[in-house]
PDB file of N, CA and C in Angstrom:
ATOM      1  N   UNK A   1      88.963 106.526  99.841  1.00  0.00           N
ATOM      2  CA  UNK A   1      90.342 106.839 100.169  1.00  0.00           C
ATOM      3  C   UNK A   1      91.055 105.515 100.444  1.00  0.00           C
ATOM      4  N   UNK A   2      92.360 105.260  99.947  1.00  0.00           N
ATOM      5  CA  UNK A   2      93.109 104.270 100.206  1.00  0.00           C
ATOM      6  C   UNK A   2      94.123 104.838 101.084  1.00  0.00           C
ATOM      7  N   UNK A   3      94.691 103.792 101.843  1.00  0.00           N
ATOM      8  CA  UNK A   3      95.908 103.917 102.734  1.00  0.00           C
ATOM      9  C   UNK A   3      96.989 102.596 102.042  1.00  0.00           C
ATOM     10  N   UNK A   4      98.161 103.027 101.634  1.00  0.00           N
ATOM     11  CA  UNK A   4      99.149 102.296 100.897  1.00  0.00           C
ATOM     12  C   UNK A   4      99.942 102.075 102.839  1.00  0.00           C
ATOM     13  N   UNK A   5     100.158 100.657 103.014  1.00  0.00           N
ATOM     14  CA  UNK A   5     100.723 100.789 104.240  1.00  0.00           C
ATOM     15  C   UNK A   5     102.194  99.831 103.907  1.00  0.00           C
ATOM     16  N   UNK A   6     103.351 100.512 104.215  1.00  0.00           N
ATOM     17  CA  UNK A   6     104.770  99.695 103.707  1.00  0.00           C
ATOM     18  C   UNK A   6     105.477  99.652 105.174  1.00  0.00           C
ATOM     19  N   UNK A   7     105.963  98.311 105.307  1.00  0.00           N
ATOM     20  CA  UNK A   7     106.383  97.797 106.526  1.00  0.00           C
ATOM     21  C   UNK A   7     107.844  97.168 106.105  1.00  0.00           C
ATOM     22  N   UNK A   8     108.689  98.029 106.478  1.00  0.00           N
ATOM     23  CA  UNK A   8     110.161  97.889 106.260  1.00  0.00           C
ATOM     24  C   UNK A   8     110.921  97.436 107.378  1.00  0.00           C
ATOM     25  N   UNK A   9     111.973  96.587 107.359  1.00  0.00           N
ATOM     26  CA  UNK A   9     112.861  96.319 108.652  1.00  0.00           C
ATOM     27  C   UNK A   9     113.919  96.824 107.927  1.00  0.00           C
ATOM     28  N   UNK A  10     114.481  97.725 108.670  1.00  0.00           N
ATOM     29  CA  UNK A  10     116.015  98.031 108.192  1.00  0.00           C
ATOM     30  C   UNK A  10     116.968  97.767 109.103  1.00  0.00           C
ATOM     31  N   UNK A  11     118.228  97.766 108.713  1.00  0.00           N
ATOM     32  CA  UNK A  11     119.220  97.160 109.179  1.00  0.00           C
ATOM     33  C   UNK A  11     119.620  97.803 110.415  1.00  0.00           C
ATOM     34  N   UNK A  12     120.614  96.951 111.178  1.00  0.00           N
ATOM     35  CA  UNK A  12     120.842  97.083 112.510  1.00  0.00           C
ATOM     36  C   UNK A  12     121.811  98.439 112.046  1.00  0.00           C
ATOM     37  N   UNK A  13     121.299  99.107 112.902  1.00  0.00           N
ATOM     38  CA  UNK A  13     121.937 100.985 113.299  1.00  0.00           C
ATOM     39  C   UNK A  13     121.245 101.293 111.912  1.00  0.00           C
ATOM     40  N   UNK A  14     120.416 101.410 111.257  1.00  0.00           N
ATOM     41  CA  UNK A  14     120.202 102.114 109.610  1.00  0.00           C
ATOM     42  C   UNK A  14     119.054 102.276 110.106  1.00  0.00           C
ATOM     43  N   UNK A  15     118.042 102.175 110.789  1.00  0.00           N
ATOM     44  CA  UNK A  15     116.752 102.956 110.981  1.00  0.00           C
ATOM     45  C   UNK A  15     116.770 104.470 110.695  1.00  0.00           C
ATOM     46  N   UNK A  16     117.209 105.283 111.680  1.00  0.00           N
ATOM     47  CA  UNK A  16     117.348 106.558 111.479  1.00  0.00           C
ATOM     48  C   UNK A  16     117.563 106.698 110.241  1.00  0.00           C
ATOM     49  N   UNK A  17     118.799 106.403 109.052  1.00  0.00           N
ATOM     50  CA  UNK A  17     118.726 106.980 107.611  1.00  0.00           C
ATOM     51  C   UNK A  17     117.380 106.096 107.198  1.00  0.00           C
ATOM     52  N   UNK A  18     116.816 105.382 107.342  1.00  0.00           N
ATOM     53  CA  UNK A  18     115.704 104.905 106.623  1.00  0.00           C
ATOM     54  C   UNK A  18     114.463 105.928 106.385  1.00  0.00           C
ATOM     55  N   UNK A  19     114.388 106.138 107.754  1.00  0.00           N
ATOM     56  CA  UNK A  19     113.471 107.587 108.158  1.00  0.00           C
ATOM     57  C   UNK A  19     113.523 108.339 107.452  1.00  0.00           C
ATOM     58  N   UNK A  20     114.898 108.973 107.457  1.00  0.00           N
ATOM     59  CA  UNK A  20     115.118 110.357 107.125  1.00  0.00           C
ATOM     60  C   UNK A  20     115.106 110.461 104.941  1.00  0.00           C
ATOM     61  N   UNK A  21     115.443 109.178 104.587  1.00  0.00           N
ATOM     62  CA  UNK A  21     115.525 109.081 103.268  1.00  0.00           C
ATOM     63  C   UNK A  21     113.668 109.128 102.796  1.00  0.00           C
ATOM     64  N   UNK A  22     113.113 108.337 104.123  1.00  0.00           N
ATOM     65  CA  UNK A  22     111.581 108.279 103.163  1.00  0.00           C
ATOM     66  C   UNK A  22     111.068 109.573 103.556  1.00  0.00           C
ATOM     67  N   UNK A  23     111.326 110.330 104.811  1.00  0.00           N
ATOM     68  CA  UNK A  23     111.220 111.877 104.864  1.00  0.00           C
ATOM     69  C   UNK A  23     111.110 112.349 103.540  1.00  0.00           C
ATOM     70  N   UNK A  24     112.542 112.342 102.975  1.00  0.00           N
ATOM     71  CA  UNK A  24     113.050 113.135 101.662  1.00  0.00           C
ATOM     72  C   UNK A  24     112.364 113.155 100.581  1.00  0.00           C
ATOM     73  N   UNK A  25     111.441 111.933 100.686  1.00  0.00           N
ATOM     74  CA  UNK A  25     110.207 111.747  99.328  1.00  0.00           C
ATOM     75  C   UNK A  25     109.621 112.268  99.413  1.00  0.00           C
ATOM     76  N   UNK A  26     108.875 112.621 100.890  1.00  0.00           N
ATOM     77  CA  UNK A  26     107.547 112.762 101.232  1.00  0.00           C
ATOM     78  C   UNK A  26     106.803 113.603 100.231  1.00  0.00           C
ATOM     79  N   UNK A  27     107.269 114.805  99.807  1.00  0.00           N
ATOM     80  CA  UNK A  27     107.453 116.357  99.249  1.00  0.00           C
ATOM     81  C   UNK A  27     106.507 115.395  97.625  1.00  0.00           C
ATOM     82  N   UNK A  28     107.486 114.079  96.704  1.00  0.00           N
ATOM     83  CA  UNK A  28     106.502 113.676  96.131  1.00  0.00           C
ATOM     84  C   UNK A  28     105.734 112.786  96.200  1.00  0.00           C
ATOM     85  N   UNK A  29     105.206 112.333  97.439  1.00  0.00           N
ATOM     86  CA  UNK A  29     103.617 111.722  97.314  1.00  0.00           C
ATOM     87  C   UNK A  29     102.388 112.995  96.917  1.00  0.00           C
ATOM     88  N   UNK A  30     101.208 112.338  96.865  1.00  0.00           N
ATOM     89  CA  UNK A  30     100.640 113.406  96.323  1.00  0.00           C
ATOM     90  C   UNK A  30     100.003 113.838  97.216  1.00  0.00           C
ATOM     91  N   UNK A  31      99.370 114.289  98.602  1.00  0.00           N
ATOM     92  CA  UNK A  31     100.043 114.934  99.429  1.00  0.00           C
ATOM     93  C   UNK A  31     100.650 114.749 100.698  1.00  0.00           C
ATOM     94  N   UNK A  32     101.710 115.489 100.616  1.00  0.00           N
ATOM     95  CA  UNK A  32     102.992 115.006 101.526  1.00  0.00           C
ATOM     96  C   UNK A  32     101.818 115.365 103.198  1.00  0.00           C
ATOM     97  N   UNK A  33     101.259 115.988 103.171  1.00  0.00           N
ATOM     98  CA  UNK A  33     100.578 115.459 104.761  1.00  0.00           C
ATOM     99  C   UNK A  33      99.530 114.809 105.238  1.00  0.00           C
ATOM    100  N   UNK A  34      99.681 113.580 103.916  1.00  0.00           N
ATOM    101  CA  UNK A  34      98.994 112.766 104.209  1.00  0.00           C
ATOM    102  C   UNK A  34      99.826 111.525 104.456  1.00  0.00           C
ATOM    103  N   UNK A  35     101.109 111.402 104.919  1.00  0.00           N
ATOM    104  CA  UNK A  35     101.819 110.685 105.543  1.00  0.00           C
ATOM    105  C   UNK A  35     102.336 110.715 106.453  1.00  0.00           C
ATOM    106  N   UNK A  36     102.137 109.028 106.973  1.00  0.00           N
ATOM    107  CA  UNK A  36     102.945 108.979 108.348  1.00  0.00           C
ATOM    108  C   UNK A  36     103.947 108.165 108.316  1.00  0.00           C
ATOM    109  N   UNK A  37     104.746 108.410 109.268  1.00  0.00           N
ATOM    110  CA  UNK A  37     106.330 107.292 109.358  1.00  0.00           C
ATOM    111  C   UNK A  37     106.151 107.322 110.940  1.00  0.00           C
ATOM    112  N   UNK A  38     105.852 105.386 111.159  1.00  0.00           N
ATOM    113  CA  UNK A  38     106.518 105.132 112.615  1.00  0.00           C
ATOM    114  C   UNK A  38     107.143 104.227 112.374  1.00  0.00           C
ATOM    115  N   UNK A  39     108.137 104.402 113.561  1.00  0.00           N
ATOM    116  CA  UNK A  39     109.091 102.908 113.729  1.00  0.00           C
ATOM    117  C   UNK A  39     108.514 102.256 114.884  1.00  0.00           C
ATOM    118  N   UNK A  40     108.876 100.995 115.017  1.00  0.00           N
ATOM    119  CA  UNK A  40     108.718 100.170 115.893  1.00  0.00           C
ATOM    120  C   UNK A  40     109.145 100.974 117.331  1.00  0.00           C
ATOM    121  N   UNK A  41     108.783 100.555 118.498  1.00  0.00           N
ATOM    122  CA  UNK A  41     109.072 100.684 119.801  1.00  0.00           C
ATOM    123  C   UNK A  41     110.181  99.839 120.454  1.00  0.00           C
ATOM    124  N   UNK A  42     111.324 100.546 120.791  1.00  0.00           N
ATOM    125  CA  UNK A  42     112.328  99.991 120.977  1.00  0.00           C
ATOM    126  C   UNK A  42     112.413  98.604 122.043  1.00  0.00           C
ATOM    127  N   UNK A  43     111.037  98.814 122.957  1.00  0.00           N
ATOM    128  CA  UNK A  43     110.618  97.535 124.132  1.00  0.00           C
ATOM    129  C   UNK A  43     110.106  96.867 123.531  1.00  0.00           C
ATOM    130  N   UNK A  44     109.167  97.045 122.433  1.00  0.00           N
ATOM    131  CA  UNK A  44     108.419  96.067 121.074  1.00  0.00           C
ATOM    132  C   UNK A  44     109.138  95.068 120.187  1.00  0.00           C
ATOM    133  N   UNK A  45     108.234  94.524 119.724  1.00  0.00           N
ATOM    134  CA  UNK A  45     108.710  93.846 118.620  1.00  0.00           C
ATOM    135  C   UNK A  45     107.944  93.636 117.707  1.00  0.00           C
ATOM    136  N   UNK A  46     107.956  93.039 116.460  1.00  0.00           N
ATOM    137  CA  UNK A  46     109.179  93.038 116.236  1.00  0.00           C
ATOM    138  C   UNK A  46     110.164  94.577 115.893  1.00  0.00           C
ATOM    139  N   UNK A  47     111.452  94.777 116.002  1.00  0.00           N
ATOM    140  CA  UNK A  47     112.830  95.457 115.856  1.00  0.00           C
ATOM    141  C   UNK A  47     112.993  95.955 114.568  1.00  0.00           C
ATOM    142  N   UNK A  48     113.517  97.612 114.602  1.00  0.00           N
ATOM    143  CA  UNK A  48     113.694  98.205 113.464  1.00  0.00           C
ATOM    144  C   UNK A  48     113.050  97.934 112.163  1.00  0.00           C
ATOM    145  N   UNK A  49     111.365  98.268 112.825  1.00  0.00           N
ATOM    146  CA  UNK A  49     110.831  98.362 111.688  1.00  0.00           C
ATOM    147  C   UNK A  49     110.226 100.067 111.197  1.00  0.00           C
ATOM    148  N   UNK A  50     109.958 100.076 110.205  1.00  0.00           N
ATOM    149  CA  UNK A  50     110.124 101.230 109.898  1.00  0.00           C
ATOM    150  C   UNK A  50     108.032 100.895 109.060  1.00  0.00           C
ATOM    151  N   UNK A  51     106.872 101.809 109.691  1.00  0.00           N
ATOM    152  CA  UNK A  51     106.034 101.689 108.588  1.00  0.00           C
ATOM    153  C   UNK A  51     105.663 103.006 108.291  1.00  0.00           C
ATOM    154  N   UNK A  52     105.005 103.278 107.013  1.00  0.00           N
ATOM    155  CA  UNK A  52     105.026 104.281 106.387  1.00  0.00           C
ATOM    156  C   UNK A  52     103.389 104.242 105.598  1.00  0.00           C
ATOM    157  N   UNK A  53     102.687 104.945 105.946  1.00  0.00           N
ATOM    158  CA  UNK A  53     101.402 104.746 105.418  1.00  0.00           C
ATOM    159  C   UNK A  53     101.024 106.499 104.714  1.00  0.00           C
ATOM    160  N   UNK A  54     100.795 106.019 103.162  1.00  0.00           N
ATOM    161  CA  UNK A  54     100.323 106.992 102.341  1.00  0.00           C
ATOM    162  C   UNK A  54      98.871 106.770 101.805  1.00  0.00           C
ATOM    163  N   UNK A  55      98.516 108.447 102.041  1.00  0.00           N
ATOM    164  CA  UNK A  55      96.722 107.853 101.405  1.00  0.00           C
ATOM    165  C   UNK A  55      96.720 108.607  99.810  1.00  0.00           C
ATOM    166  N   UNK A  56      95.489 107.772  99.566  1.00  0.00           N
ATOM    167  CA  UNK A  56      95.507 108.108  97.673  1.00  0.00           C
ATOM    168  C   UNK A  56      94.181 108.382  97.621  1.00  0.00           C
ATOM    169  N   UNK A  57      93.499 109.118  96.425  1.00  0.00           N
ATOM    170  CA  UNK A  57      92.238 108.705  96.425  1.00  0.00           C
ATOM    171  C   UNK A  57      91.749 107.908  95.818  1.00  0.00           C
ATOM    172  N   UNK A  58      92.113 106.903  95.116  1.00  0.00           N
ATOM    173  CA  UNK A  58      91.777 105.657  94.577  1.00  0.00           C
ATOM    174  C   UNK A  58      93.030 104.553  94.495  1.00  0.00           C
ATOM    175  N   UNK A  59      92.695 103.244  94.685  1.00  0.00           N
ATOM    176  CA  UNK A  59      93.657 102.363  93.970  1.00  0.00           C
ATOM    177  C   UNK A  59      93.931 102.887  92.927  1.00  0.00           C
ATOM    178  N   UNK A  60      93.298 103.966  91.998  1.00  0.00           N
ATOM    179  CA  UNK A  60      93.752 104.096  90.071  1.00  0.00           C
ATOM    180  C   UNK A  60      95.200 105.238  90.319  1.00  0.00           C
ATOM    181  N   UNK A  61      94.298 106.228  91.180  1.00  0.00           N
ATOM    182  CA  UNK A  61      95.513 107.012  91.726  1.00  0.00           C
ATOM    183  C   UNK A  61      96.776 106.800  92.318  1.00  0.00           C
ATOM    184  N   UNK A  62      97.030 105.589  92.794  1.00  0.00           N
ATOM    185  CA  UNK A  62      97.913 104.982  93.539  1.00  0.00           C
ATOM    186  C   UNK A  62      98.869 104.640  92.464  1.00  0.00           C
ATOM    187  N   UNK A  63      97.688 103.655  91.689  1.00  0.00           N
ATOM    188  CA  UNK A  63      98.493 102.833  90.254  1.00  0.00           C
ATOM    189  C   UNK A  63      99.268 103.857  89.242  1.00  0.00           C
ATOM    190  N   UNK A  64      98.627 104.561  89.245  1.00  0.00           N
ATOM    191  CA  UNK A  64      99.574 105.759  88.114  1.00  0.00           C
ATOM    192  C   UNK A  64     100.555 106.974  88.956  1.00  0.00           C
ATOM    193  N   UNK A  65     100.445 107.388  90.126  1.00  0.00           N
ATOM    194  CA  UNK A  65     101.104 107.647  91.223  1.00  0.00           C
ATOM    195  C   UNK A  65     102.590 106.626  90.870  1.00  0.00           C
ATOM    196  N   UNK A  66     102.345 105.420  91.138  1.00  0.00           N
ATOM    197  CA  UNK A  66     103.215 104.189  90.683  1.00  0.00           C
ATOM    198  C   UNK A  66     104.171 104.164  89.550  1.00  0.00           C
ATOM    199  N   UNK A  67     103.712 104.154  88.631  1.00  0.00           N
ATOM    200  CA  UNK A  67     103.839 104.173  87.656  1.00  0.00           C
ATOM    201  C   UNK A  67     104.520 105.573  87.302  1.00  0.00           C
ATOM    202  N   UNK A  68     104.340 106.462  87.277  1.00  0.00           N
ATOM    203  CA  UNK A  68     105.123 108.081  86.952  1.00  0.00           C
ATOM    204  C   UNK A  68     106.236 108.298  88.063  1.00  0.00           C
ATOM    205  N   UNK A  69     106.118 107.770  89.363  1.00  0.00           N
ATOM    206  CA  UNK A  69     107.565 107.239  90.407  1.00  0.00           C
ATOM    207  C   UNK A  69     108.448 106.233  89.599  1.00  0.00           C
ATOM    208  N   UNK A  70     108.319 104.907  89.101  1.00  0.00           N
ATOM    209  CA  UNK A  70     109.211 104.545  89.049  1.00  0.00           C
ATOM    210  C   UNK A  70     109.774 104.761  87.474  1.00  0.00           C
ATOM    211  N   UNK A  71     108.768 105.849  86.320  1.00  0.00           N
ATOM    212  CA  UNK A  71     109.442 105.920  85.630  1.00  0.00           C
ATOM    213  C   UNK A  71     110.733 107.127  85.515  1.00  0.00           C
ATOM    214  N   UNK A  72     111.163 107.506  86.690  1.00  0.00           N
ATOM    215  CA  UNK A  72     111.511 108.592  86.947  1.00  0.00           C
ATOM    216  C   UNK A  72     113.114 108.084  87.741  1.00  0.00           C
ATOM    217  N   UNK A  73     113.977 108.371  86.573  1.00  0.00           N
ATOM    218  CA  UNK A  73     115.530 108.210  87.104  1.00  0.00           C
ATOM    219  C   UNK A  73     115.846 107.958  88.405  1.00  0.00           C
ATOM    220  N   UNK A  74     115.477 109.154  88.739  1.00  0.00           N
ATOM    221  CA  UNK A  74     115.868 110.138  90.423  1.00  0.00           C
ATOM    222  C   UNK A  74     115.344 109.010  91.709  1.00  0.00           C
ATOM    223  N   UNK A  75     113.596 109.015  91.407  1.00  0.00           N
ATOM    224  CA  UNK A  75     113.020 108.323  91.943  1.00  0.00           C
ATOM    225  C   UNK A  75     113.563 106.604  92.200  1.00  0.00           C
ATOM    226  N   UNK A  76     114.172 106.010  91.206  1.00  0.00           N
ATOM    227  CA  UNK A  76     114.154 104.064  90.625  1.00  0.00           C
ATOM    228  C   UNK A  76     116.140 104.256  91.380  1.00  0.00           C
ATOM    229  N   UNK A  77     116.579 105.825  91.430  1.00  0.00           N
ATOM    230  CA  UNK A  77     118.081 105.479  92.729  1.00  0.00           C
ATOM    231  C   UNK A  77     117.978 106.019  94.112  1.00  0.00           C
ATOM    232  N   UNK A  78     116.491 106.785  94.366  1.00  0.00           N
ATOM    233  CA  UNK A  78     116.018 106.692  96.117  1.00  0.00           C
ATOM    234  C   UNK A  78     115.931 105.550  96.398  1.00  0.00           C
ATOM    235  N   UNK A  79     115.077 104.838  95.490  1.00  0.00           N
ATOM    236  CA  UNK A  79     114.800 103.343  95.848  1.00  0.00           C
ATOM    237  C   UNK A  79     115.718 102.712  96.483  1.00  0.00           C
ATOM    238  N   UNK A  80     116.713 102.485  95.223  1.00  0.00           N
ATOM    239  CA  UNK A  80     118.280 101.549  95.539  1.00  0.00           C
ATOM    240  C   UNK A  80     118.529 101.991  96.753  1.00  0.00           C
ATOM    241  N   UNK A  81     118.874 103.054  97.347  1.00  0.00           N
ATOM    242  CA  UNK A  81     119.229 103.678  98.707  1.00  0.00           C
ATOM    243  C   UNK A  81     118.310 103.244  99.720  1.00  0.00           C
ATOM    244  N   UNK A  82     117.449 103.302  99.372  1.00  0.00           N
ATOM    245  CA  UNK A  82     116.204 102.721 100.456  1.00  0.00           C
ATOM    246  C   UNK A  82     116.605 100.952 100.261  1.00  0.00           C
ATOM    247  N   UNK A  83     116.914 100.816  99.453  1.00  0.00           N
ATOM    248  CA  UNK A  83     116.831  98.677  99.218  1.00  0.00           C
ATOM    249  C   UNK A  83     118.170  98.393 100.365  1.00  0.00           C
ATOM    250  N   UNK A  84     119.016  99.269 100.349  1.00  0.00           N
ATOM    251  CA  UNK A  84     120.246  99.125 100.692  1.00  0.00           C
ATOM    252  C   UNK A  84     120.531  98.819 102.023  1.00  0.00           C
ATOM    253  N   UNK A  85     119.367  99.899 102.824  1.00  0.00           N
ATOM    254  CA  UNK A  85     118.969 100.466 103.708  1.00  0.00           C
ATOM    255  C   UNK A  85     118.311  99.292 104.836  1.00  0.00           C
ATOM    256  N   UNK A  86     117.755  98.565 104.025  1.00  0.00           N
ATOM    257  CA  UNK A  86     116.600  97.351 104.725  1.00  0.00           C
ATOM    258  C   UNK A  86     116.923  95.879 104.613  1.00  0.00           C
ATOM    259  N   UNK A  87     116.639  94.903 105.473  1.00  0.00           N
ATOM    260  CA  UNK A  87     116.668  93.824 105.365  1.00  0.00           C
ATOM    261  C   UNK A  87     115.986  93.225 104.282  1.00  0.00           C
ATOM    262  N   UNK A  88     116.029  91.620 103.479  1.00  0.00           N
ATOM    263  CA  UNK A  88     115.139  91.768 102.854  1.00  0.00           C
ATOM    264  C   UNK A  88     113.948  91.433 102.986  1.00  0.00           C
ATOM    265  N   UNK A  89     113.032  91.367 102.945  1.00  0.00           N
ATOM    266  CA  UNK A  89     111.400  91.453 102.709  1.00  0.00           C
ATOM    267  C   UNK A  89     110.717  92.578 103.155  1.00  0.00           C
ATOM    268  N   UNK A  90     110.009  92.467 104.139  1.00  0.00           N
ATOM    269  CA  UNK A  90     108.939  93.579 104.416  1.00  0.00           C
ATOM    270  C   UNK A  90     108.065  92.985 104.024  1.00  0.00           C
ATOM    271  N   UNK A  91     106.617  94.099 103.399  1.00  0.00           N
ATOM    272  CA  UNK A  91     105.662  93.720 103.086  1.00  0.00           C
ATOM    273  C   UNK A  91     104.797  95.212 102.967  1.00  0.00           C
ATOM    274  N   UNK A  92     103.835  95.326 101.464  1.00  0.00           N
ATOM    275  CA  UNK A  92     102.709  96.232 102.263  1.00  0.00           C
ATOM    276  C   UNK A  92     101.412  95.619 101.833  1.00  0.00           C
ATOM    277  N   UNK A  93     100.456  96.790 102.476  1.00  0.00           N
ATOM    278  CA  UNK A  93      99.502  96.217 102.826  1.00  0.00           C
ATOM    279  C   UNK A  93      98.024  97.774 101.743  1.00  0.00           C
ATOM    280  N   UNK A  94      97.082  97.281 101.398  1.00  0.00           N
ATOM    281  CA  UNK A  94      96.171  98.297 101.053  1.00  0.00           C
ATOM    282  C   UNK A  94      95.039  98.351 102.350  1.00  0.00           C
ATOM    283  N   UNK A  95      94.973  99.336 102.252  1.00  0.00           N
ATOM    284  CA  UNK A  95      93.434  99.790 103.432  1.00  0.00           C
ATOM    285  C   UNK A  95      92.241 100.259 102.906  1.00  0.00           C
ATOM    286  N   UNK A  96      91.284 100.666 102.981  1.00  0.00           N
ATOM    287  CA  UNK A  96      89.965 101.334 102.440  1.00  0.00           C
ATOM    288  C   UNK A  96      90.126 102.130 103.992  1.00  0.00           C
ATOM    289  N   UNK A  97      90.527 103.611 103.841  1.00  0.00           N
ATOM    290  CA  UNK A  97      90.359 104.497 104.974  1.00  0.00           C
ATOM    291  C   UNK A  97      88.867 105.080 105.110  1.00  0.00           C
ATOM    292  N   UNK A  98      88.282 104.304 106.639  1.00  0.00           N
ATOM    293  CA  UNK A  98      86.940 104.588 107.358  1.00  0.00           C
ATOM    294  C   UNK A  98      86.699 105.745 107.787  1.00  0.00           C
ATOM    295  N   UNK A  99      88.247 106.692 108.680  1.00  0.00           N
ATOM    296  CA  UNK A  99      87.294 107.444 109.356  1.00  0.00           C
ATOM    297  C   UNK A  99      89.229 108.151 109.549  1.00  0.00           C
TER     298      UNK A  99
END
């Protein structure tokens, strides 16, 4: 099992729509309860970050998962909305899920 882990900072007051837009995907990962969304802790740092960790059952699954998302209209202008949404960089990260 992989864990896809995406670490977003979004913009000052845009957290909440950040949330609520990667909410709106959830439905197509492949399965939606196998995701989580936390944000940062408002006493924490670092500030308005947003991470989002999806599991797959393979890197291959992930890769073509990938691949059939961004060939998909609908999907490549959530994005833009999500790009819009965030500062730039971030970062993610792959896991091998233990337990």
């Amino acid at each position: 099992m992989i864990v896809w882990r995406i670490t977003s900072q979004a913009k000052i007051g845009r957290t909440r729509e950040l949330v609520e837009l990667t909410k709106s995907m959830q439905a197509a990962f492949p399965d939606p309860n196998a995701v989580r969304i936390c944000v940062s802790h408002p006493a924490g740092a670092p500030t308005y970050n947003v991470v989002t960790d999806i599991e797959f059952e393979s890197l291959a699954a992930l890769e073509q998962w990938l691949g059939e998302w961004f060939a998909d209209a609908d999907s490549r202008a959530l994005f833009q909305k999500m790009e819009a949404l965030q500062e730039p960089g971030g970062h993610s990260t792959l896991w091998n899920l233990v337990q």
